[in-house]
Protein backbone atom coordinates (compact mmCIF):
# COMPACT_ATOMS: atom_id res chain seq x y z
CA UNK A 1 -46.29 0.80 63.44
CA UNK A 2 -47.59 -2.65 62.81
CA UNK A 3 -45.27 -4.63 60.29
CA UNK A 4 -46.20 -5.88 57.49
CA UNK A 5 -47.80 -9.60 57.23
CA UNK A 6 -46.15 -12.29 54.73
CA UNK A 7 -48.01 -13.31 52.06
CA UNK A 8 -49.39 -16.59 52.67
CA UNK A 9 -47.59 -18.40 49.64
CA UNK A 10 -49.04 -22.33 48.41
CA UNK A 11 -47.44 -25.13 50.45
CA UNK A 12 -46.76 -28.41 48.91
CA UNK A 13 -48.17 -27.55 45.01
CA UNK A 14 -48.14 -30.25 42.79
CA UNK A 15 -46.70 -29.59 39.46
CA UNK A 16 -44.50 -31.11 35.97
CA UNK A 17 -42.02 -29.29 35.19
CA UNK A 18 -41.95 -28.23 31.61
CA UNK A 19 -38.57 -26.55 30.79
CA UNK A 20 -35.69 -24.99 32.38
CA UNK A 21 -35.02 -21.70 32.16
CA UNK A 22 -31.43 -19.43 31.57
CA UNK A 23 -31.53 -19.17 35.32
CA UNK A 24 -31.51 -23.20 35.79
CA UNK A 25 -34.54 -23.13 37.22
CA UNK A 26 -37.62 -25.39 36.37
CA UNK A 27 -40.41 -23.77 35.08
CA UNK A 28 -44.18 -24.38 35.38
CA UNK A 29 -46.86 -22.37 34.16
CA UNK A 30 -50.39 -22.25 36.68
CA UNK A 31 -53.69 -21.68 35.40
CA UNK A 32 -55.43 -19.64 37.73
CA UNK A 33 -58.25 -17.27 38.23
CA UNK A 34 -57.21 -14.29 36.68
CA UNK A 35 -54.66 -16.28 33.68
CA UNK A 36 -51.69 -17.62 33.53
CA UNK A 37 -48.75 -17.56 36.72
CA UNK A 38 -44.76 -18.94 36.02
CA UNK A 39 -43.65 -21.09 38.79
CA UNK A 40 -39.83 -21.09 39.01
CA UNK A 41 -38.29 -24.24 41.15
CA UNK A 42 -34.97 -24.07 42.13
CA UNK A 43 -33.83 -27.67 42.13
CA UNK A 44 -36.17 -29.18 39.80
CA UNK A 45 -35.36 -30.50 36.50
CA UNK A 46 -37.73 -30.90 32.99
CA UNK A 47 -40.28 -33.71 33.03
CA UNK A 48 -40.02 -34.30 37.18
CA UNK A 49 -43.10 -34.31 39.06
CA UNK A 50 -42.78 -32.99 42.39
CA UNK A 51 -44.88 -30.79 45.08
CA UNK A 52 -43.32 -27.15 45.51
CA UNK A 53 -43.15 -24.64 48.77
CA UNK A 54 -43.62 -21.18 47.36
CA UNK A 55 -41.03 -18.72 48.57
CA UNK A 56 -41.19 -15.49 46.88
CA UNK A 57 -42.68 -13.50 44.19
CA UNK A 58 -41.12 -11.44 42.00
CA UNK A 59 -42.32 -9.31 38.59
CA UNK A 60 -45.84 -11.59 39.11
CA UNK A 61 -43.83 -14.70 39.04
CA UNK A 62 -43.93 -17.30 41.69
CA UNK A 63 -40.49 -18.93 43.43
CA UNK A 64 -39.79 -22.09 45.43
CA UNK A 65 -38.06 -24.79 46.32
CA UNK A 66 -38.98 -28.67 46.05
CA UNK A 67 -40.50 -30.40 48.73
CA UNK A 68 -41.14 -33.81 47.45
CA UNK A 69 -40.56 -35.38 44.61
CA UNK A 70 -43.00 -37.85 42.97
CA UNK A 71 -41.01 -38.66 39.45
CA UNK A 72 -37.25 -37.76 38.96
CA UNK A 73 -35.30 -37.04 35.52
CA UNK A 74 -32.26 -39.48 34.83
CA UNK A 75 -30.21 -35.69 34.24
CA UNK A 76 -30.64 -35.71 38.43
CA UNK A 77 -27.80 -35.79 40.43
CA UNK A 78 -28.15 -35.57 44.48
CA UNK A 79 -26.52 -31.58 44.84
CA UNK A 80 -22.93 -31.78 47.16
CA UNK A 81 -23.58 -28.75 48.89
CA UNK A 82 -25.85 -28.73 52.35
CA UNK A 83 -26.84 -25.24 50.74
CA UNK A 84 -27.69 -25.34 47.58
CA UNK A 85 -31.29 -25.07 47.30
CA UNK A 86 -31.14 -21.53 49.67
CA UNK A 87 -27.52 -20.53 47.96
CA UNK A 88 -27.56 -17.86 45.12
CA UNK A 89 -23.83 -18.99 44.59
CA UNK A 90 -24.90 -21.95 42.43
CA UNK A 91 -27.78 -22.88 40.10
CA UNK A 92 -27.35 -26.11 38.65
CA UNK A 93 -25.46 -28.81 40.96
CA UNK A 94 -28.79 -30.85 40.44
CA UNK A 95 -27.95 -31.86 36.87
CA UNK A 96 -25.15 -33.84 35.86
CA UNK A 97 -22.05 -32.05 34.16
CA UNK A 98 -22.90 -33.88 31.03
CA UNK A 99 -26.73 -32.10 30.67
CA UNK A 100 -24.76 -28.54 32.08
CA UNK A 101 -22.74 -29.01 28.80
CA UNK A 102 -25.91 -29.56 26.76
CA UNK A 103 -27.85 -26.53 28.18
CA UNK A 104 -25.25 -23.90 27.77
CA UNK A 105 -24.53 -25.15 24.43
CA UNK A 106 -28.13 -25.27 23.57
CA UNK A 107 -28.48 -21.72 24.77
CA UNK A 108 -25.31 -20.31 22.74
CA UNK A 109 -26.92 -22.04 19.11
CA UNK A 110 -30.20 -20.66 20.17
CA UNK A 111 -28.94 -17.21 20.77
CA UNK A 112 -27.05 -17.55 17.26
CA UNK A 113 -30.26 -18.69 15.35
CA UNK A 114 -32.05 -15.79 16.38
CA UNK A 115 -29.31 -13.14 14.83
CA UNK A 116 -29.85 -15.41 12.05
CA UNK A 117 -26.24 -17.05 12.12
CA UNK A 118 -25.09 -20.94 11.71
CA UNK A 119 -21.25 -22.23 12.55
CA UNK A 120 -20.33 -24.45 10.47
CA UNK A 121 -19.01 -26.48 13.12
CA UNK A 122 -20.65 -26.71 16.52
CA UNK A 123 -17.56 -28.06 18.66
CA UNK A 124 -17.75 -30.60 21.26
CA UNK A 125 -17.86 -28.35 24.84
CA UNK A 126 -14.60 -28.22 27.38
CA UNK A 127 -15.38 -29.42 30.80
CA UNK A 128 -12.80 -28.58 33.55
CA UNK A 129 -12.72 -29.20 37.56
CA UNK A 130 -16.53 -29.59 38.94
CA UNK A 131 -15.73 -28.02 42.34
CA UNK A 132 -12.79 -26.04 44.38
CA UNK A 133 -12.41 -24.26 41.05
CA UNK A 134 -13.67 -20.43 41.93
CA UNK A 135 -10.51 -17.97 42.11
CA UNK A 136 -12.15 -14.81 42.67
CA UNK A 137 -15.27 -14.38 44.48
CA UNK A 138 -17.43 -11.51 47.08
CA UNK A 139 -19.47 -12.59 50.03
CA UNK A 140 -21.26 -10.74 51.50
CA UNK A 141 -21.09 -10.67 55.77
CA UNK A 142 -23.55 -9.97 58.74
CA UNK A 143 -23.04 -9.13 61.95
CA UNK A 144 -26.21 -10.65 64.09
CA UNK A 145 -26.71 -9.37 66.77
CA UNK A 146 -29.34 -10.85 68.64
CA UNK A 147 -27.15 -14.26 68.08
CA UNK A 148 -23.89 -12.42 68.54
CA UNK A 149 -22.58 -13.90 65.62
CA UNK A 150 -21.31 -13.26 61.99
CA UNK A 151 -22.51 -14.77 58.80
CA UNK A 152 -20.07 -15.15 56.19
CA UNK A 153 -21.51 -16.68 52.50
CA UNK A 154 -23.62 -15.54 49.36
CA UNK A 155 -26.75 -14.58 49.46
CA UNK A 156 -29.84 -16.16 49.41
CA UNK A 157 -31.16 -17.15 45.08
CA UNK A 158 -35.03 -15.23 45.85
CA UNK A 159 -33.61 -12.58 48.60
CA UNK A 160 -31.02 -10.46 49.73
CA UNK A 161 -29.98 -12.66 52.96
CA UNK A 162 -26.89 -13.50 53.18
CA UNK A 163 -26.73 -17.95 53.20
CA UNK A 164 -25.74 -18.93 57.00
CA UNK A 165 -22.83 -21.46 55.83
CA UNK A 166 -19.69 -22.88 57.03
CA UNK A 167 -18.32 -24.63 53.57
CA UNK A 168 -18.21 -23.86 50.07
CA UNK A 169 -17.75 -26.48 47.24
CA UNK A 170 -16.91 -24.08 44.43
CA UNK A 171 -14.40 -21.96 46.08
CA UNK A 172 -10.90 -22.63 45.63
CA UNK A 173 -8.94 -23.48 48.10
CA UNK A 174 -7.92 -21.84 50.69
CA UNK A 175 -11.00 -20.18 50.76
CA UNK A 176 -13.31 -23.32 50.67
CA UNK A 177 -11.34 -25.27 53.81
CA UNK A 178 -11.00 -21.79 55.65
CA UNK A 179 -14.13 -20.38 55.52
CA UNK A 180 -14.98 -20.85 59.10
CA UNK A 181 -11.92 -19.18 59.78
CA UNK A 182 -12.40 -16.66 57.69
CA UNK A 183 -15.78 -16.09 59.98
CA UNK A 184 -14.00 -16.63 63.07
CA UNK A 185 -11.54 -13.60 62.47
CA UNK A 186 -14.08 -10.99 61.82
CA UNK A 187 -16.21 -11.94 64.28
CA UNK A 188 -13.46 -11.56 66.84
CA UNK A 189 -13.24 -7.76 65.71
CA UNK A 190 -13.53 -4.45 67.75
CA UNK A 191 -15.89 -3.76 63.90
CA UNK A 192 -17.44 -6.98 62.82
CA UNK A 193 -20.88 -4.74 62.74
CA UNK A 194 -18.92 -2.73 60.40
CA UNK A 195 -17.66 -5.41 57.68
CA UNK A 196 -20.35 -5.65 55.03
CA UNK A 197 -18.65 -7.59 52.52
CA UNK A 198 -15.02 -9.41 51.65
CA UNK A 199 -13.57 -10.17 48.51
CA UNK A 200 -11.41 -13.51 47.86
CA UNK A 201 -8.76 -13.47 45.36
CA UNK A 202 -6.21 -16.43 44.65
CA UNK A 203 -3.11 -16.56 42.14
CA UNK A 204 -0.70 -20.13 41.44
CA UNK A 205 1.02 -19.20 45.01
CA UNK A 206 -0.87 -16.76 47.20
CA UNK A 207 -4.38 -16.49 48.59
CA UNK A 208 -6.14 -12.93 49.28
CA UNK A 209 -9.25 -11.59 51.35
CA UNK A 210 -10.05 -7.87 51.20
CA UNK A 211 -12.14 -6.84 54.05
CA UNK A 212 -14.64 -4.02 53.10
CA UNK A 213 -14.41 -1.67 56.29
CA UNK A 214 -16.83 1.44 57.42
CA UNK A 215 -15.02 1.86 60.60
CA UNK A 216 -10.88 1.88 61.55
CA UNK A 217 -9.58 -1.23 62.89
CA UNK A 218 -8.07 -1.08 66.11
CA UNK A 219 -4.32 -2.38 67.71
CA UNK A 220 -5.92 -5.30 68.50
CA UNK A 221 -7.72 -6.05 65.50
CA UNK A 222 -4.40 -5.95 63.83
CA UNK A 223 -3.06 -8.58 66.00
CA UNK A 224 -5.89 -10.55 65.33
CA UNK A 225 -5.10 -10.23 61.78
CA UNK A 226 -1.87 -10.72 61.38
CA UNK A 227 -2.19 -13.91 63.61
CA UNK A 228 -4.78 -15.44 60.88
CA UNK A 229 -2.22 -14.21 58.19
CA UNK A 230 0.26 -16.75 59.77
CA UNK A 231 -2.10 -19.70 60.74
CA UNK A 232 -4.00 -19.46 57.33
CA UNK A 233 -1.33 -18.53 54.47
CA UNK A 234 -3.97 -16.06 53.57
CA UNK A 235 -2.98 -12.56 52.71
CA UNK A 236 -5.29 -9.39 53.93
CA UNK A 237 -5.97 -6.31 52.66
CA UNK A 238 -8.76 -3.41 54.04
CA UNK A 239 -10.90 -1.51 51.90
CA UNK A 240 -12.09 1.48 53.22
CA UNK A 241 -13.66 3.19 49.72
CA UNK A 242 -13.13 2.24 46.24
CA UNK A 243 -10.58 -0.01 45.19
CA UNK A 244 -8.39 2.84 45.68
CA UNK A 245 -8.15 2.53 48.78
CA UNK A 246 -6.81 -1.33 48.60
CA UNK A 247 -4.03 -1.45 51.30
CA UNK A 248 -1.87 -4.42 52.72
CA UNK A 249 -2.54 -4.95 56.05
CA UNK A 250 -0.65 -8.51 56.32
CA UNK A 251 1.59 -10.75 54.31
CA UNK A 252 1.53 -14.28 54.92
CA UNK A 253 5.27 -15.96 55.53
CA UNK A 254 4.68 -18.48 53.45
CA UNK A 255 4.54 -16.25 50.37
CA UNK A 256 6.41 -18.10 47.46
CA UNK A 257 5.49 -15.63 45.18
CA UNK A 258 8.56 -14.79 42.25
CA UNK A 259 8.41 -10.97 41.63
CA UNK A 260 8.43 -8.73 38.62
CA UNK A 261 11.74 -7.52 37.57
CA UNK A 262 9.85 -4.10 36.48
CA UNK A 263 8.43 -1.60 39.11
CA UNK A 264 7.03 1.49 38.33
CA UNK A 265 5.82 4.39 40.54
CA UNK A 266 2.25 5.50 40.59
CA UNK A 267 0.80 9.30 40.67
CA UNK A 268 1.47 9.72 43.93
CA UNK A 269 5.16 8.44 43.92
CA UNK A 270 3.68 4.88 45.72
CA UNK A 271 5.82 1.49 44.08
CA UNK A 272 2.84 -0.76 42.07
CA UNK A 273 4.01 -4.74 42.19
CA UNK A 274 1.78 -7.08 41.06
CA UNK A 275 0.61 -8.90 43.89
CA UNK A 276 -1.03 -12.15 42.79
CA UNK A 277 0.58 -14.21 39.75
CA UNK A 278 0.06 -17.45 37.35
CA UNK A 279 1.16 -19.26 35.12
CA UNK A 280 0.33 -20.66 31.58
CA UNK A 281 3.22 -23.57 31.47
CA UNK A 282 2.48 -24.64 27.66
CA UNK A 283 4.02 -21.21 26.84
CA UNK A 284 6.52 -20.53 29.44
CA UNK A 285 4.08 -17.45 30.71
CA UNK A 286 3.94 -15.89 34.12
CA UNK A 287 1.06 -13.04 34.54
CA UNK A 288 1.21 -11.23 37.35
CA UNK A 289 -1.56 -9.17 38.17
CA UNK A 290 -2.98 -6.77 41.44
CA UNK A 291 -5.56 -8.33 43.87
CA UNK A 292 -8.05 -5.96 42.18
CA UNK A 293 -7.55 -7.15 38.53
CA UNK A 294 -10.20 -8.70 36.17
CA UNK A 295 -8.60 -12.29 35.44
CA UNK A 296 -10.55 -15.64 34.55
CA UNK A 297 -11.79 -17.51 37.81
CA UNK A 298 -11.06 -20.69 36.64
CA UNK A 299 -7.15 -21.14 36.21
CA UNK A 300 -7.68 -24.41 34.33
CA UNK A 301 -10.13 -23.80 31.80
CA UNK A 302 -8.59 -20.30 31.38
CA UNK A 303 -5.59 -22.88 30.01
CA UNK A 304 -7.49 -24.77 27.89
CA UNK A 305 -9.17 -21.54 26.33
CA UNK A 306 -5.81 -20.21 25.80
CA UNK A 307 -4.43 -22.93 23.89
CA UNK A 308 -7.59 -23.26 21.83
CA UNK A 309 -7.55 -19.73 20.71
CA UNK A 310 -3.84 -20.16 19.65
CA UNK A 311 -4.66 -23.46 17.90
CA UNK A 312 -7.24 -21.66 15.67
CA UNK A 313 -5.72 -18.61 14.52
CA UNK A 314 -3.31 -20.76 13.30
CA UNK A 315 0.16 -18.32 14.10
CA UNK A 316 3.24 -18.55 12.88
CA UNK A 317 6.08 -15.52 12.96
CA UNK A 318 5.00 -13.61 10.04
CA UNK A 319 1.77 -12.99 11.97
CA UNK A 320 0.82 -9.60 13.23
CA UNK A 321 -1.80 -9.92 15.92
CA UNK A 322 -4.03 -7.51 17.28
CA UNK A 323 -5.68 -8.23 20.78
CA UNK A 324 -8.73 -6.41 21.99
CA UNK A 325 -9.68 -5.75 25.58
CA UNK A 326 -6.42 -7.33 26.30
CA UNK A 327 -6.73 -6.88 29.95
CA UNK A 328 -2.81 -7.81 31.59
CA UNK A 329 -1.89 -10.14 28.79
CA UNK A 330 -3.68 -13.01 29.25
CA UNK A 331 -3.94 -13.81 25.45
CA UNK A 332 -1.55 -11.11 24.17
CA UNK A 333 1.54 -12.66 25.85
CA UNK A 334 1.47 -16.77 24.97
CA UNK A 335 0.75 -15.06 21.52
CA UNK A 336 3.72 -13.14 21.14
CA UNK A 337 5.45 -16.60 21.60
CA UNK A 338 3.87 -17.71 18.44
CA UNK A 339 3.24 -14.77 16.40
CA UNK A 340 5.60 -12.05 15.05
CA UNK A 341 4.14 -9.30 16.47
CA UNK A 342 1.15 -8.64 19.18
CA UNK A 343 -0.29 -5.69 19.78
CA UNK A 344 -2.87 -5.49 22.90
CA UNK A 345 -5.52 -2.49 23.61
CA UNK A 346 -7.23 -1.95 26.55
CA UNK A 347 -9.05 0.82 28.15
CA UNK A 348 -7.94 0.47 31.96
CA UNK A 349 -4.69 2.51 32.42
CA UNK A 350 -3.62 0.36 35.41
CA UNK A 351 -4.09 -2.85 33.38
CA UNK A 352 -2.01 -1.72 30.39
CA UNK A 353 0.77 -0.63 33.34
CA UNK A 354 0.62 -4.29 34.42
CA UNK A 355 0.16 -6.05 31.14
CA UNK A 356 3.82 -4.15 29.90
CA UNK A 357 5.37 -4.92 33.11
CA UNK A 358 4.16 -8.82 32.05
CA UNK A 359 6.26 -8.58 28.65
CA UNK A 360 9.22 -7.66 30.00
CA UNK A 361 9.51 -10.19 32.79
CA UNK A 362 8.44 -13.14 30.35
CA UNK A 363 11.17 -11.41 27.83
CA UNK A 364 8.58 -10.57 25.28
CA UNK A 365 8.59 -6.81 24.71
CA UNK A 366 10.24 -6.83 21.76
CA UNK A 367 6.95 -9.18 20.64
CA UNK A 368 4.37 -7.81 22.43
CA UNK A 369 3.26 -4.44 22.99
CA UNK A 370 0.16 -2.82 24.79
CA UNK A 371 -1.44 0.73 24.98
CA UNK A 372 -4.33 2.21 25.99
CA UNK A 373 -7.64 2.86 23.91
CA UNK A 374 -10.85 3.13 25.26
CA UNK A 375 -12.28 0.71 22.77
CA UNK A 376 -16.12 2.09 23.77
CA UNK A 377 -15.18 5.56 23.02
CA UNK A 378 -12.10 6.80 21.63
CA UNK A 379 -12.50 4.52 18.44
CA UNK A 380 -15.72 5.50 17.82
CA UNK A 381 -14.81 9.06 16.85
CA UNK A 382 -11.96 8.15 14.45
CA UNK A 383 -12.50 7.28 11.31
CA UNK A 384 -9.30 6.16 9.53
CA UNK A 385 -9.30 2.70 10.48
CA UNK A 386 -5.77 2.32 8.28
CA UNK A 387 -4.38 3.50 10.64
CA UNK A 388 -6.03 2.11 13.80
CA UNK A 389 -5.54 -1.80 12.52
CA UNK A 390 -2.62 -1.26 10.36
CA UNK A 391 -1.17 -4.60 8.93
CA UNK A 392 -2.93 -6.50 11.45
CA UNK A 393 -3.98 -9.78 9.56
CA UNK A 394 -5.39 -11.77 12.40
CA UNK A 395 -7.36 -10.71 16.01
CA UNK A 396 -8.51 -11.44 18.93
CA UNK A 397 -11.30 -9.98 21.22
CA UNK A 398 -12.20 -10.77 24.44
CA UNK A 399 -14.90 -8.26 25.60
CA UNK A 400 -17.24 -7.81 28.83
CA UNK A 401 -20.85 -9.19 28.64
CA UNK A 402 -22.11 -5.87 26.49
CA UNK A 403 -19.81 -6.89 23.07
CA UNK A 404 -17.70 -5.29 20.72
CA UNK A 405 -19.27 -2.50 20.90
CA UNK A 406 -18.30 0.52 17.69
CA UNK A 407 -15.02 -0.80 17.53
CA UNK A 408 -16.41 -4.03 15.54
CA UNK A 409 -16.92 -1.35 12.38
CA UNK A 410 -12.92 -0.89 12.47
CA UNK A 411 -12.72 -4.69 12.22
CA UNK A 412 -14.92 -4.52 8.95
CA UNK A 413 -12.78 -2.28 7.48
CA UNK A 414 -9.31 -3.86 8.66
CA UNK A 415 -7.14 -6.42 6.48
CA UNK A 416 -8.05 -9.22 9.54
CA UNK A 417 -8.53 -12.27 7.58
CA UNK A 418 -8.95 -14.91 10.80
CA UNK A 419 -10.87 -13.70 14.25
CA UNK A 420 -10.97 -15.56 17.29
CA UNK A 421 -13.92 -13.59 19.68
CA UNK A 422 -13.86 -15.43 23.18
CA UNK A 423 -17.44 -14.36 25.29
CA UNK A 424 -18.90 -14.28 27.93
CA UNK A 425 -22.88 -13.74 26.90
CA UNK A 426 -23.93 -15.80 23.99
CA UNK A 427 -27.16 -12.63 23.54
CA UNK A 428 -24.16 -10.34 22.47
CA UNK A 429 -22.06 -12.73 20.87
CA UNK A 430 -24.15 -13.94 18.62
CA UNK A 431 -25.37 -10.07 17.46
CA UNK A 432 -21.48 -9.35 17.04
CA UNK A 433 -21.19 -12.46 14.98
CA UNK A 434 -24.31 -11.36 12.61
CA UNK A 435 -22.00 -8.08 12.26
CA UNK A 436 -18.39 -9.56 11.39
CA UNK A 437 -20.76 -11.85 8.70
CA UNK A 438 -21.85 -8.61 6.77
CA UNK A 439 -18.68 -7.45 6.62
CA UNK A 440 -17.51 -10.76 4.90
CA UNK A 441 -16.40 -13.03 7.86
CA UNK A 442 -17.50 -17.00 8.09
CA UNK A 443 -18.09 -18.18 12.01
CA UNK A 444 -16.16 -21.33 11.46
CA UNK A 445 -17.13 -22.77 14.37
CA UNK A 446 -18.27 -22.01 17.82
CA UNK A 447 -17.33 -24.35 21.81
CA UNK A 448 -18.35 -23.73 25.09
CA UNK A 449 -15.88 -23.92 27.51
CA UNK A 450 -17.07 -24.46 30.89
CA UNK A 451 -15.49 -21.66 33.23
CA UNK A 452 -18.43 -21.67 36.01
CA UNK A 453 -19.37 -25.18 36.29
CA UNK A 454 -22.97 -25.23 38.81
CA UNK A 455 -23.93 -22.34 37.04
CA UNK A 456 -25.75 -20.92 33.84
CA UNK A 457 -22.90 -18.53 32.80
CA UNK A 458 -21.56 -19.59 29.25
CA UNK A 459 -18.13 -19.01 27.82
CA UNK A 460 -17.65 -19.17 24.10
CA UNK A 461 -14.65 -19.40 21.92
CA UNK A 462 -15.57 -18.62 18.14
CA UNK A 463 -13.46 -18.44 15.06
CA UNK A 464 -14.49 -16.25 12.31
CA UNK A 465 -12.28 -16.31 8.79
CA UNK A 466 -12.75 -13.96 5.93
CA UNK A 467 -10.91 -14.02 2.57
CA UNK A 468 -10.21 -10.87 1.20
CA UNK A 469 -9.88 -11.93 -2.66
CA UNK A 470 -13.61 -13.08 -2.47
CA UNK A 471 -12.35 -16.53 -2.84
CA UNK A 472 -14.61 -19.88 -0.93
CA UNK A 473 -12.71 -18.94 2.24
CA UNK A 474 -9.84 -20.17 4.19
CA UNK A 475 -9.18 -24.02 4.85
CA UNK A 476 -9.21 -25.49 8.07
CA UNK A 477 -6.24 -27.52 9.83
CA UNK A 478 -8.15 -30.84 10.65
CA UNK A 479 -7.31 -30.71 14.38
CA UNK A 480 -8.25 -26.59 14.54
């Protein structure tokens, strides 16, 4: 059977870019025959004239990449990375960090004003490290065969290939200065065909790769492995199904890693450590947390966030604090140094396990305290919220990109007078926010904080107060 031909896609189209869309991608619209086409440039910045190479087509819109530019916008920087414009790792390393700020805050106060809400202040955004700053990340790999070699990287921004590439800037190290390496141990496997993907995890003092695996690794391979383990200071693990299946295969002996005082045995009688850890110095914290855990990417910003939340709900020791979607303590636990009493929820079993085993090695469980609640479901079948939020007079939240969810009607009804609600998607953020305003709550103020620098991803931190007695609300510290 014949295959199918390519579309023959423009070459070297002139166009003015108009806008930028939540992608950070220029836009263009094309008058043509039959109405109106987008044009999305990767690369390619409002108010530059250039000529574009067509690449794909998606949904009726066009894709493509510069290929020469005529006029240039002063937000233009020249991109670091050799890959960039084929890379779907990074979006925006064409505009200076400045305009980055600008465009995610622009897109968090125009997802507030349409749920109809204003801050009364619009903070100045956080900036962190540009590069080297990516903790956790998943690549996929590729055996090829007809070139006998492996590609390690992300995959292509308009396909599913994966990027042929020997360096990445946003990685943190180890990965970014061993990712030839990294390519150079599974292609020396018996089952480099059989490796479709790795995951990279890094704490304060050790480094993790998982290698996804549809096949059993031989004698050999294990050699192989262990002898990267040692040249690398990178720890492996295999994955053979879900991250159930998560199993050491090598340590590295230059782990430096302190270990929890608490172990506790799992269903099947196996010991659970935490296996990565760091720290949060301005509050004496250590979080340790499995390979496998959800935990912020970016260790400095994650900082920055913390002690900004702290700052604005304002705690002192008669404060009783409830955290939502906890996760292993990341808020919950520099709280409980502040506050009287902390109370975290969170809907992952294995996280709770890990967040109480946090507490007692940072000496806080008579302070801080965790169980689990499926905050999508469980709470949204109870209806005394009394006694779901009792005597909890301030909050935090920190839910995945779909919100609050129910739970945000227990909030209404609670005694919380101040809120801090840290986000990852301004869309739901800002419908929560037009919520916790009905029931009586004033969004203070709103920042971006900058946790994927190169990209479009926002992260908010908003404070909401509410004063019970219906007086003009509560008064700000000046430096909150």
């Amino acid at each position: 059977m014949a295959g199918r031909r390519k579309k023959n896609f423009p070459r070297e189209l002139p166009v003015q870019i108009n806008a930028i869309n939540d992608k950070g991608l220029g836009t263009v619209h094309l008058e043509q025959e039959h109405g109106t086409r987008q044009l999305n440039i990767k690369g390619a910045l409002p108010g530059e004239k250039l000529s574009v190479d067509v690449l794909a087509k998606r949904r009726g819109q066009w894709y493509g990449v510069p290929h020469t530019f005529q006029a240039y916008s002063e937000q233009r920087v020249s991109p670091p990375c050799q890959y960039f414009l084929k890379c779907g790792g990074c979006s925006m390393q064409h505009m200076n960090q400045k305009h980055q700020l600008e465009a995610k805050n622009r897109k968090l106060i125009e997802a507030l004003e349409q749920s109809g809400v204003t801050p009364k202040i619009n903070r100045q955004p956080v900036a962190g490290p540009k590069y080297l700053y990516r903790r956790r990340a998943r690549m996929g790999v590729k055996y090829v065969r007809a070139k006998e070699r492996v590609l390690v990287g992300f995959r292509e921004g308009f396909g599913g290939k994966i990027v042929e590439m020997s360096e990445c800037l946003i990685l943190a190290e180890p990965f970014s200065s061993n990712l030839q390496n990294i390519q150079m141990l599974i292609a020396s496997l018996s089952i480099c065909d059989r490796i479709p993907q790795i995951e990279m995890a890094a704490g304060d003092r050790e480094a993790v790769i998982i290698l996804r695996h549809l096949a059993e690794f031989s004698a050999v391979d294990l050699e192989l492995i262990s002898s990267f383990c040692r040249s690398t200071g990178i720890q492996v693990y295999s994955q053979s199904g879900g991250y159930e299946t998560v199993t050491l295969l090598c340590i590295s002996q230059k782990s430096g890693t302190p270990k929890a005082e608490s172990l506790t045995q799992g269903k099947s009688g196996e010991v659970i450590r935490p296996r990565l850890d760091y720290t949060i110095p301005d509050y004496g914290i250590t979080i340790f947390h499995d390979v496998t855990d959800f935990v912020q990417i970016n260790i400095e910003i994650n900082r920055r966030l913390i002690e900004a939340a702290i700052c604005s709900l304002d705690l002192n020791t008669n404060d009783r604090v409830l955290d939502l979607f906890c996760g292993v303590g990341n808020f919950s636990l520099p709280m409980a140094r502040m506050a009287g009493l902390v109370l975290g929820l969170e809907g992952d079993p294995q996280l709770v396990l890990r967040a109480k085993e946090n507490a007692l090695y940072n000496g806080l469980s008579g302070r801080a305290f965790f169980e689990q609640r499926d905050l999508y479901a469980d709470l949204q079948v109870q209806g005394n919220t009394e006694i779901l939020f009792p005597d909890y007079n301030k909050m935090l939240v920190d839910p995945p990109r779909s919100g609050i969810g129910a739970v945000i009607n227990h909030i209404g009804a609670s005694r919380v007078e101040r809120l801090v609600y840290v986000s990852c998607n301004p869309k739901s953020f800002a419908e929560d926010a037009a919520q916790l305003l009905a029931f009586g709550f004033i969004l203070e103020s709103v920042r971006v904080f900058d946790m994927f620098p190169q990209t479009t991803h926002v992260e908010t931190l908003g404070l909401f107060s509410r004063n019970l007695a219906n007086s003009s609300g509560l008064v700000l510290d000046k430096n909150d």
